[in-house]
PDB file of N, CA and C in Angstrom:
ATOM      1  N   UNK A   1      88.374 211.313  59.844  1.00  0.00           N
ATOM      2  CA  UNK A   1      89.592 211.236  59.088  1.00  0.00           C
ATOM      3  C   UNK A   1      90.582 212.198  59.728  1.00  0.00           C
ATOM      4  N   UNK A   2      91.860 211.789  59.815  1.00  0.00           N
ATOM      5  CA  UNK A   2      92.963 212.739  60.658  1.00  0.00           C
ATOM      6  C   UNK A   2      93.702 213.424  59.599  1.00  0.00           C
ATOM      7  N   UNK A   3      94.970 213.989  60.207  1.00  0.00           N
ATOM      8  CA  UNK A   3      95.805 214.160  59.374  1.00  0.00           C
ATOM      9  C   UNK A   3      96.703 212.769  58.316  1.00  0.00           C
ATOM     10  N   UNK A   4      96.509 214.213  57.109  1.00  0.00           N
ATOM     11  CA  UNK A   4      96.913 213.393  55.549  1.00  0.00           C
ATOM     12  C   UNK A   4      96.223 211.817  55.567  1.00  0.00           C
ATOM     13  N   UNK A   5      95.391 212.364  55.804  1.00  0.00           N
ATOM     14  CA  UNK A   5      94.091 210.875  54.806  1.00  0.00           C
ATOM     15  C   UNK A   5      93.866 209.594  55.845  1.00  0.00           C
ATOM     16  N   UNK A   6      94.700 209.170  56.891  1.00  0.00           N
ATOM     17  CA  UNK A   6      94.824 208.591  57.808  1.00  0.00           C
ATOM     18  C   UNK A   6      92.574 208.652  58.203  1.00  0.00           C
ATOM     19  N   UNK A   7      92.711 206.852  58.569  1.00  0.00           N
ATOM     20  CA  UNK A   7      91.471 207.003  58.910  1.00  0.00           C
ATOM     21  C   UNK A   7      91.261 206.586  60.687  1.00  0.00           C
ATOM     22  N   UNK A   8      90.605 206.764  60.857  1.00  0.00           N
ATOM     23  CA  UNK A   8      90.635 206.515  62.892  1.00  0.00           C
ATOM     24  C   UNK A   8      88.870 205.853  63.166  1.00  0.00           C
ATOM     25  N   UNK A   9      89.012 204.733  64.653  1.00  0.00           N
ATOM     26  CA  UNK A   9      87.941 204.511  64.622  1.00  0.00           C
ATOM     27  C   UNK A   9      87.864 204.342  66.170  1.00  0.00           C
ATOM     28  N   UNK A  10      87.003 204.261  66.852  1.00  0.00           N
ATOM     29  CA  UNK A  10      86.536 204.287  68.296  1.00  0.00           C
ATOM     30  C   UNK A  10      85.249 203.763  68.597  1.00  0.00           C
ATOM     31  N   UNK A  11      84.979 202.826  69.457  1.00  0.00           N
ATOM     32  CA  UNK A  11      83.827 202.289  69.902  1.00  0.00           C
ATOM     33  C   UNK A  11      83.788 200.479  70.053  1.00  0.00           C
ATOM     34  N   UNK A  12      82.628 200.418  69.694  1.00  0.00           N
ATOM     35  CA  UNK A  12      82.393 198.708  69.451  1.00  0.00           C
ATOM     36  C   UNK A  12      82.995 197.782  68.439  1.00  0.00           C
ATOM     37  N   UNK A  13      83.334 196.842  68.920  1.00  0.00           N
ATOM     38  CA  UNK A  13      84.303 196.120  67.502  1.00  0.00           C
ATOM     39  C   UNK A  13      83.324 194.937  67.382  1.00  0.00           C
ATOM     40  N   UNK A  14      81.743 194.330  67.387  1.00  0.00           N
ATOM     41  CA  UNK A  14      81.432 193.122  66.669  1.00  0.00           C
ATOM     42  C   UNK A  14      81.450 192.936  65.572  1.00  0.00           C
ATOM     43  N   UNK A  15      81.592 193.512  64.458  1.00  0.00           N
ATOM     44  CA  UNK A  15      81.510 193.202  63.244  1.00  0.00           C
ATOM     45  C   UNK A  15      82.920 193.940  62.272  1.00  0.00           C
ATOM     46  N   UNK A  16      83.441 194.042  63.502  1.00  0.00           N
ATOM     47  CA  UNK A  16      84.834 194.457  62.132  1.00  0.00           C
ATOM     48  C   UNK A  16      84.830 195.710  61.888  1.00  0.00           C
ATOM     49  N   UNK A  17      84.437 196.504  62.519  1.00  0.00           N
ATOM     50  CA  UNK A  17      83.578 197.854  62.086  1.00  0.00           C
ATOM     51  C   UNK A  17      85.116 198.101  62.462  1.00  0.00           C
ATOM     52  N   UNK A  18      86.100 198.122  62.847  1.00  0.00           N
ATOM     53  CA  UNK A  18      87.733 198.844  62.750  1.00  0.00           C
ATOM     54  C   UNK A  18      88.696 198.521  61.783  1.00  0.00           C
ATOM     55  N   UNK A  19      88.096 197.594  61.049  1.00  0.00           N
ATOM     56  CA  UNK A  19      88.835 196.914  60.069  1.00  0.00           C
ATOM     57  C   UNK A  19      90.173 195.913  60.756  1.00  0.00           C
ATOM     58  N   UNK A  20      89.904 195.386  61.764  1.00  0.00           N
ATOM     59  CA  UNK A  20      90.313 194.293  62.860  1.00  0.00           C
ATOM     60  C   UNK A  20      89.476 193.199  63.109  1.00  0.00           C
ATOM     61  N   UNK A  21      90.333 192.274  63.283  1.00  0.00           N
ATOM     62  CA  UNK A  21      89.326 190.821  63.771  1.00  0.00           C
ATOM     63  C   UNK A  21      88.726 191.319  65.052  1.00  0.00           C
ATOM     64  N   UNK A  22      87.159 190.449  64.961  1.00  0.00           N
ATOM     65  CA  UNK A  22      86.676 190.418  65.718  1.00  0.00           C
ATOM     66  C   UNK A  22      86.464 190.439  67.339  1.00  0.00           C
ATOM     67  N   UNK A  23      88.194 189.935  67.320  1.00  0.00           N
ATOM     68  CA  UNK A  23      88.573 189.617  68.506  1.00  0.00           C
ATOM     69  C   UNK A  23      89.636 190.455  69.036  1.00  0.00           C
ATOM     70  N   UNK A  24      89.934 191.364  68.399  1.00  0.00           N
ATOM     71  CA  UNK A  24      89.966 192.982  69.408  1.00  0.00           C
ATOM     72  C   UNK A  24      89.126 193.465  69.888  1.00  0.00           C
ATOM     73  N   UNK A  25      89.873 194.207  71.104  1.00  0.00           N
ATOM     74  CA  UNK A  25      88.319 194.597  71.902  1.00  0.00           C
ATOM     75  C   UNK A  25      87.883 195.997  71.092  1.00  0.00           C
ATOM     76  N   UNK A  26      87.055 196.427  72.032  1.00  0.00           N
ATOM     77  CA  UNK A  26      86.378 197.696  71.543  1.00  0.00           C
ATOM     78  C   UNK A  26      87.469 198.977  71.836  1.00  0.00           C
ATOM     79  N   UNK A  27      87.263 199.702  71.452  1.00  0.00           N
ATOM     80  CA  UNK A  27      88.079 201.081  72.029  1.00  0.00           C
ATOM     81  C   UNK A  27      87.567 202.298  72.478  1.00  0.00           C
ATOM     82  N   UNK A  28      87.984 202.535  73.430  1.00  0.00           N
ATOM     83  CA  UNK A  28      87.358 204.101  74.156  1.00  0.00           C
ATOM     84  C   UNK A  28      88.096 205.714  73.406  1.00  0.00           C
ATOM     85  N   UNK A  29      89.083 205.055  72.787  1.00  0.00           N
ATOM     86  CA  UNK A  29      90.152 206.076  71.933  1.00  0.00           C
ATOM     87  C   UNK A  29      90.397 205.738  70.287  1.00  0.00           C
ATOM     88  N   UNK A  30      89.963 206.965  69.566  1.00  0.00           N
ATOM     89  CA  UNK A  30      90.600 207.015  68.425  1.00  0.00           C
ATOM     90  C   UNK A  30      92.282 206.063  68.387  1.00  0.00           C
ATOM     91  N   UNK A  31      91.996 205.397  67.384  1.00  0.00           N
ATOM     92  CA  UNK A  31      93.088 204.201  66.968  1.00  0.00           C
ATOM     93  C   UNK A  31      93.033 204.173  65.212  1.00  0.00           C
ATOM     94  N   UNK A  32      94.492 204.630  65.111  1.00  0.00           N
ATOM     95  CA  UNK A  32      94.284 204.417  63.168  1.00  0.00           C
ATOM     96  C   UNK A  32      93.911 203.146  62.961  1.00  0.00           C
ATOM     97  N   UNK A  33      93.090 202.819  61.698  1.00  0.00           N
ATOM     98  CA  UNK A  33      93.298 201.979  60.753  1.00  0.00           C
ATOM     99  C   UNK A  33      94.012 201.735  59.837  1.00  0.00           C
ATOM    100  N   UNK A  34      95.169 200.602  60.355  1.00  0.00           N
ATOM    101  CA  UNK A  34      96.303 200.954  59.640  1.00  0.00           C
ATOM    102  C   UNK A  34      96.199 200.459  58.075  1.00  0.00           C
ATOM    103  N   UNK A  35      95.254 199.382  58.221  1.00  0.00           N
ATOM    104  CA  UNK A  35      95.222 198.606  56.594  1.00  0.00           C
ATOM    105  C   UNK A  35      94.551 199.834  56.130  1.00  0.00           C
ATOM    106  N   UNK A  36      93.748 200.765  55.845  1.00  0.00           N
ATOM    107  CA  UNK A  36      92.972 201.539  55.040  1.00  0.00           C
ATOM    108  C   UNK A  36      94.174 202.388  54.161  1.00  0.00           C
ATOM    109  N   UNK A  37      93.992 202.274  53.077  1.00  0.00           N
ATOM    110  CA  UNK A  37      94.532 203.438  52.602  1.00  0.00           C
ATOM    111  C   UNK A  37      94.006 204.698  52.592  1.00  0.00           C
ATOM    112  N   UNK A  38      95.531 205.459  52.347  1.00  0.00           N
ATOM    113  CA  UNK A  38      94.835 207.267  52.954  1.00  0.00           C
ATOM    114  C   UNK A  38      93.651 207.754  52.167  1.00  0.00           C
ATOM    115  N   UNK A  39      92.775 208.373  52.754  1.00  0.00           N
ATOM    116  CA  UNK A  39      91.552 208.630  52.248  1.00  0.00           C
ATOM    117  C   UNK A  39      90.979 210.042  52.286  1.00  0.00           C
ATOM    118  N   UNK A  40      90.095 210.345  51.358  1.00  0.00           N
ATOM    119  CA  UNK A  40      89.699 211.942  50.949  1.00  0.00           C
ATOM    120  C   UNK A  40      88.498 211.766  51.287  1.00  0.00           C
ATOM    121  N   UNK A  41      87.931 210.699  51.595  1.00  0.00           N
ATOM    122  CA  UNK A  41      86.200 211.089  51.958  1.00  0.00           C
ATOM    123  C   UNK A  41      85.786 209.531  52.836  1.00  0.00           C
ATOM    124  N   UNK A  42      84.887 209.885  54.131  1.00  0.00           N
ATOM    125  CA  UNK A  42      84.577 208.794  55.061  1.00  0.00           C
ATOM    126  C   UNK A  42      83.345 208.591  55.051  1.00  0.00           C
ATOM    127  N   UNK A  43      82.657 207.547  55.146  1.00  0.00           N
ATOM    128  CA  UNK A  43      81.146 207.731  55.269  1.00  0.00           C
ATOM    129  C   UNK A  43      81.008 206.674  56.306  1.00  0.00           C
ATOM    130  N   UNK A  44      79.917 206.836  57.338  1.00  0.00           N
ATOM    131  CA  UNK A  44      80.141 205.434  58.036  1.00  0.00           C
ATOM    132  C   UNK A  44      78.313 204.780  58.356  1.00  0.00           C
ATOM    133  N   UNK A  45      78.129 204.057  58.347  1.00  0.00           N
ATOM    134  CA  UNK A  45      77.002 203.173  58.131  1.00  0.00           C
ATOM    135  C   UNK A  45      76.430 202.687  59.265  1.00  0.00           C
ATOM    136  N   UNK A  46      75.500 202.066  59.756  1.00  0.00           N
ATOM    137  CA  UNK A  46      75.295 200.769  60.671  1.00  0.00           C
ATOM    138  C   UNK A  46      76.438 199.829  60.795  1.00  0.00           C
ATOM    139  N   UNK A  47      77.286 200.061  61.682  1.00  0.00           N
ATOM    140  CA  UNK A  47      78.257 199.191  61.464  1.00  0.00           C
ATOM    141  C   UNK A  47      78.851 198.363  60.541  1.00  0.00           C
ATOM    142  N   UNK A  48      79.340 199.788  59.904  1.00  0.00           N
ATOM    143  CA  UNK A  48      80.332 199.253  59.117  1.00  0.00           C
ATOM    144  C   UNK A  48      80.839 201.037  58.162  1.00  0.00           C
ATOM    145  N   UNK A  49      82.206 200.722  57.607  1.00  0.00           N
ATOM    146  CA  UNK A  49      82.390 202.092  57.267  1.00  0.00           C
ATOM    147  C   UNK A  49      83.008 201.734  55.769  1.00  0.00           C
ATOM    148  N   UNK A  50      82.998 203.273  55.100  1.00  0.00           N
ATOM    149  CA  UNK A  50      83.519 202.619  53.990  1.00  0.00           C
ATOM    150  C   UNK A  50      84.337 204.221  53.306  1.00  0.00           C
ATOM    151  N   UNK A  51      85.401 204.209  52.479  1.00  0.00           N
ATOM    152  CA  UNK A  51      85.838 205.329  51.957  1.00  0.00           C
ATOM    153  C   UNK A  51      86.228 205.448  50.449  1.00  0.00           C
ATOM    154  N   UNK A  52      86.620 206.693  50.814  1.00  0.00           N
ATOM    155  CA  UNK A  52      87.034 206.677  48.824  1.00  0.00           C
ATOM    156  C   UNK A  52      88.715 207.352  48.850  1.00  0.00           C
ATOM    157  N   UNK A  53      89.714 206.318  48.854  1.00  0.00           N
ATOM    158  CA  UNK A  53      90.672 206.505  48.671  1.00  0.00           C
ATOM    159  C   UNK A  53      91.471 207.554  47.957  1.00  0.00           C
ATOM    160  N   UNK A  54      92.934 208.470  48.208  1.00  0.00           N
ATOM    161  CA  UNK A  54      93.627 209.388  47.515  1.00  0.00           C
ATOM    162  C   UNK A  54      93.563 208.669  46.164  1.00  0.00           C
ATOM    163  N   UNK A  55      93.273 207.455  46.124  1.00  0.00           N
ATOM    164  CA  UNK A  55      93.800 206.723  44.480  1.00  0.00           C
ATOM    165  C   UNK A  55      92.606 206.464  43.568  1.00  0.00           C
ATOM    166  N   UNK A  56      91.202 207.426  44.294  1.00  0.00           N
ATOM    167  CA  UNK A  56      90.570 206.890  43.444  1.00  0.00           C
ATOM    168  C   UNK A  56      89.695 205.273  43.796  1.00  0.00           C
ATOM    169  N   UNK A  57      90.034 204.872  44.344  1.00  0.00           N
ATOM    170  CA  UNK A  57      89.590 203.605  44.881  1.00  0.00           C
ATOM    171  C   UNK A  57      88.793 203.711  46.038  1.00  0.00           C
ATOM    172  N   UNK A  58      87.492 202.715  45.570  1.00  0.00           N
ATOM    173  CA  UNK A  58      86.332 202.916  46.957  1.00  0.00           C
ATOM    174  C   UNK A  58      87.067 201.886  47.970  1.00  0.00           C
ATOM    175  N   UNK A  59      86.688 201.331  48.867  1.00  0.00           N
ATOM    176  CA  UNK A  59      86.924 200.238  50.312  1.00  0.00           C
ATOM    177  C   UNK A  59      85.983 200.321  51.168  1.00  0.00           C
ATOM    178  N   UNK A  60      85.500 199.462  51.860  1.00  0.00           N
ATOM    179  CA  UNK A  60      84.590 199.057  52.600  1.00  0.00           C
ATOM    180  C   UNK A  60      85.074 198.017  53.851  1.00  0.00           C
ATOM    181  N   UNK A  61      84.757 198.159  55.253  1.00  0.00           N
ATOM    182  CA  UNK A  61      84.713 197.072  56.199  1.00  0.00           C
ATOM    183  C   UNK A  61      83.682 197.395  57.122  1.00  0.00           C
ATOM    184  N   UNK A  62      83.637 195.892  58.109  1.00  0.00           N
ATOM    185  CA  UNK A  62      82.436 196.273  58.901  1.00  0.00           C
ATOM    186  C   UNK A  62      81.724 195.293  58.356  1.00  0.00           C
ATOM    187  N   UNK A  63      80.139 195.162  58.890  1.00  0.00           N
ATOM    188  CA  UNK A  63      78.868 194.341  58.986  1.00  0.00           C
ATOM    189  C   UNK A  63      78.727 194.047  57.280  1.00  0.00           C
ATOM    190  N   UNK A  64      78.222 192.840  56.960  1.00  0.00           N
ATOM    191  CA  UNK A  64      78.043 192.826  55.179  1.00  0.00           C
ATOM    192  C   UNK A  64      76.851 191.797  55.123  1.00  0.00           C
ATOM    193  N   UNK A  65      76.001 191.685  56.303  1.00  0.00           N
ATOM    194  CA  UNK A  65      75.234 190.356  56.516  1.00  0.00           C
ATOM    195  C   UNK A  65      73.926 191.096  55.336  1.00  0.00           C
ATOM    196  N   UNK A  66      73.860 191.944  54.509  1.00  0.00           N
ATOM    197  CA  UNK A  66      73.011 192.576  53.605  1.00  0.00           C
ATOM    198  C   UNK A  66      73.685 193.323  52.383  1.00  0.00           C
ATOM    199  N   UNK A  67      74.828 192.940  52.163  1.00  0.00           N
ATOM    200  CA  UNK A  67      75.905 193.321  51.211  1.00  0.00           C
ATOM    201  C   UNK A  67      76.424 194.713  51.445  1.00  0.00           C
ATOM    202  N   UNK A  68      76.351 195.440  52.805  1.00  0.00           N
ATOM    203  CA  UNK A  68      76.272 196.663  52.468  1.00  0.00           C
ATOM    204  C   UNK A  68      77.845 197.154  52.102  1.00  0.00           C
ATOM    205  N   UNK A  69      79.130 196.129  51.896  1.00  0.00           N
ATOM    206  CA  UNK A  69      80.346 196.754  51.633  1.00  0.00           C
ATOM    207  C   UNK A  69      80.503 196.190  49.714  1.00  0.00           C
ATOM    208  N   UNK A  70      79.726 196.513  49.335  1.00  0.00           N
ATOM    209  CA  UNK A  70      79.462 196.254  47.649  1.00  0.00           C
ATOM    210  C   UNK A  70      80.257 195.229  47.272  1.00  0.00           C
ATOM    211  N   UNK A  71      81.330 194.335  47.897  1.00  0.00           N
ATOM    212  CA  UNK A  71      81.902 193.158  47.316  1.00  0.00           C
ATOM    213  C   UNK A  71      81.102 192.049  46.982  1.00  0.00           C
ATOM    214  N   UNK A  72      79.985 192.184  46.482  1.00  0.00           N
ATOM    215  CA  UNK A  72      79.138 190.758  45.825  1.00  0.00           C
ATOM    216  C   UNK A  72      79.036 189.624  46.493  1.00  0.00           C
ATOM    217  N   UNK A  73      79.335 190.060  47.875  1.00  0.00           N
ATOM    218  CA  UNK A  73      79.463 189.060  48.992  1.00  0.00           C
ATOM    219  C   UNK A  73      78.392 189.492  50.004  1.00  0.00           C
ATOM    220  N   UNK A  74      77.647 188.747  50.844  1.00  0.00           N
ATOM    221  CA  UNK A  74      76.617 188.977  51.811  1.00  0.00           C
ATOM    222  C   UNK A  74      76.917 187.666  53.390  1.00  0.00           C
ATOM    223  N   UNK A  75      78.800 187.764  53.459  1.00  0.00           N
ATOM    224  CA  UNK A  75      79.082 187.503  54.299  1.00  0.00           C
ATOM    225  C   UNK A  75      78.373 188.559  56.094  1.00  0.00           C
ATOM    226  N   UNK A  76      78.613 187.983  56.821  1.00  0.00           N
ATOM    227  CA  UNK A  76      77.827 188.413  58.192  1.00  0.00           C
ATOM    228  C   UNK A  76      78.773 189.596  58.790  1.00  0.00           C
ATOM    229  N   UNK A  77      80.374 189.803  58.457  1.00  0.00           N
ATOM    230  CA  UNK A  77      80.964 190.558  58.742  1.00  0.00           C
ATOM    231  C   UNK A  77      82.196 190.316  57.699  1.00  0.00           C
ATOM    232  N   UNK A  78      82.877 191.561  57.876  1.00  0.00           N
ATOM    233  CA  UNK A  78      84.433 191.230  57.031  1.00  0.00           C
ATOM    234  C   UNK A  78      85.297 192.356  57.797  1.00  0.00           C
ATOM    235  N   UNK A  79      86.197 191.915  58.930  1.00  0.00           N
ATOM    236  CA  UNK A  79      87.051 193.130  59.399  1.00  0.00           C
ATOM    237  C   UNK A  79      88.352 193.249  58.422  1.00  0.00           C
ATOM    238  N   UNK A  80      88.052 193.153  57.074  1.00  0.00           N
ATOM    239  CA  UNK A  80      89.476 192.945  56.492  1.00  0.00           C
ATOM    240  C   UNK A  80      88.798 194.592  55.462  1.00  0.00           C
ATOM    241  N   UNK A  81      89.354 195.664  55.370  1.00  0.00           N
ATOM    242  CA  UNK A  81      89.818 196.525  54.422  1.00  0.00           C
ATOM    243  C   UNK A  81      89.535 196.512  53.004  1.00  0.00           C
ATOM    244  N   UNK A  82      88.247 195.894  52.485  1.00  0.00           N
ATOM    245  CA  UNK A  82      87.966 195.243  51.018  1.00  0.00           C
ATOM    246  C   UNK A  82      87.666 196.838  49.467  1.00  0.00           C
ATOM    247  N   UNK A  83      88.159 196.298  48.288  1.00  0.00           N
ATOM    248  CA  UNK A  83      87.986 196.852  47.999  1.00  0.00           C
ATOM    249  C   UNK A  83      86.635 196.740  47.161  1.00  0.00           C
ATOM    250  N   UNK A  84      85.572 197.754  47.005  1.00  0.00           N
ATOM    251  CA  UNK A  84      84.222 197.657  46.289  1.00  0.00           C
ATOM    252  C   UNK A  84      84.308 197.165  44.952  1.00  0.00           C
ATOM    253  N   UNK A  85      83.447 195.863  44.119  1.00  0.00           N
ATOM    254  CA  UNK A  85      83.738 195.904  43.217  1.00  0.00           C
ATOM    255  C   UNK A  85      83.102 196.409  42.455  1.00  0.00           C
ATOM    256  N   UNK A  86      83.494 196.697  41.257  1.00  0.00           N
ATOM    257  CA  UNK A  86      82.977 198.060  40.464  1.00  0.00           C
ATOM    258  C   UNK A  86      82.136 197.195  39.025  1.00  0.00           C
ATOM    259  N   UNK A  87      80.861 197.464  38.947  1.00  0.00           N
ATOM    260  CA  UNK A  87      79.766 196.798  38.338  1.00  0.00           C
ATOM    261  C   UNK A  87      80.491 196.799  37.021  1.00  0.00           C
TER     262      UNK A  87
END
């Protein structure tokens, strides 16, 4: 996490793990994620990452082929910025 909540990601892109389609390449350099909102806490997974927003709000992107971004979905990837839904 960078400055003021801004989140950043670097490496392999197959599964969305930047919160970008698939079909960006990978990156050798820190690159914001611009869809994420600013965030107070990062955790990052087996490909895939997920945070807990200034607002209070969880989000998840990256690999989901085992639900691991809590949207009740067990799609194979989601590079889209989702928010967790709350039981």
């Amino acid at each position: 996490m960078g400055a003021l909540g801004r989140v950043y990601w670097w490496g392999t892109n197959q599964h969305g793990q930047p919160g970008l389609p698939v079909s960006k390449p990978s990156s050798a350099y820190p690159t914001e994620v611009a869809s994420a909102p600013k965030a107070v806490r990062v955790t990052c997974g087996n490909q895939h990452t997920c945070i807990i927003a200034k607002d209070g709000g969880v989000y998840c992107w990256g690999r989901n082929d085992k639900g691991q971004l809590g949207n009740g979905k067990t799609a194979t990837k989601s590079p889209n910025v989702t928010a967790v839904n709350k039981p």
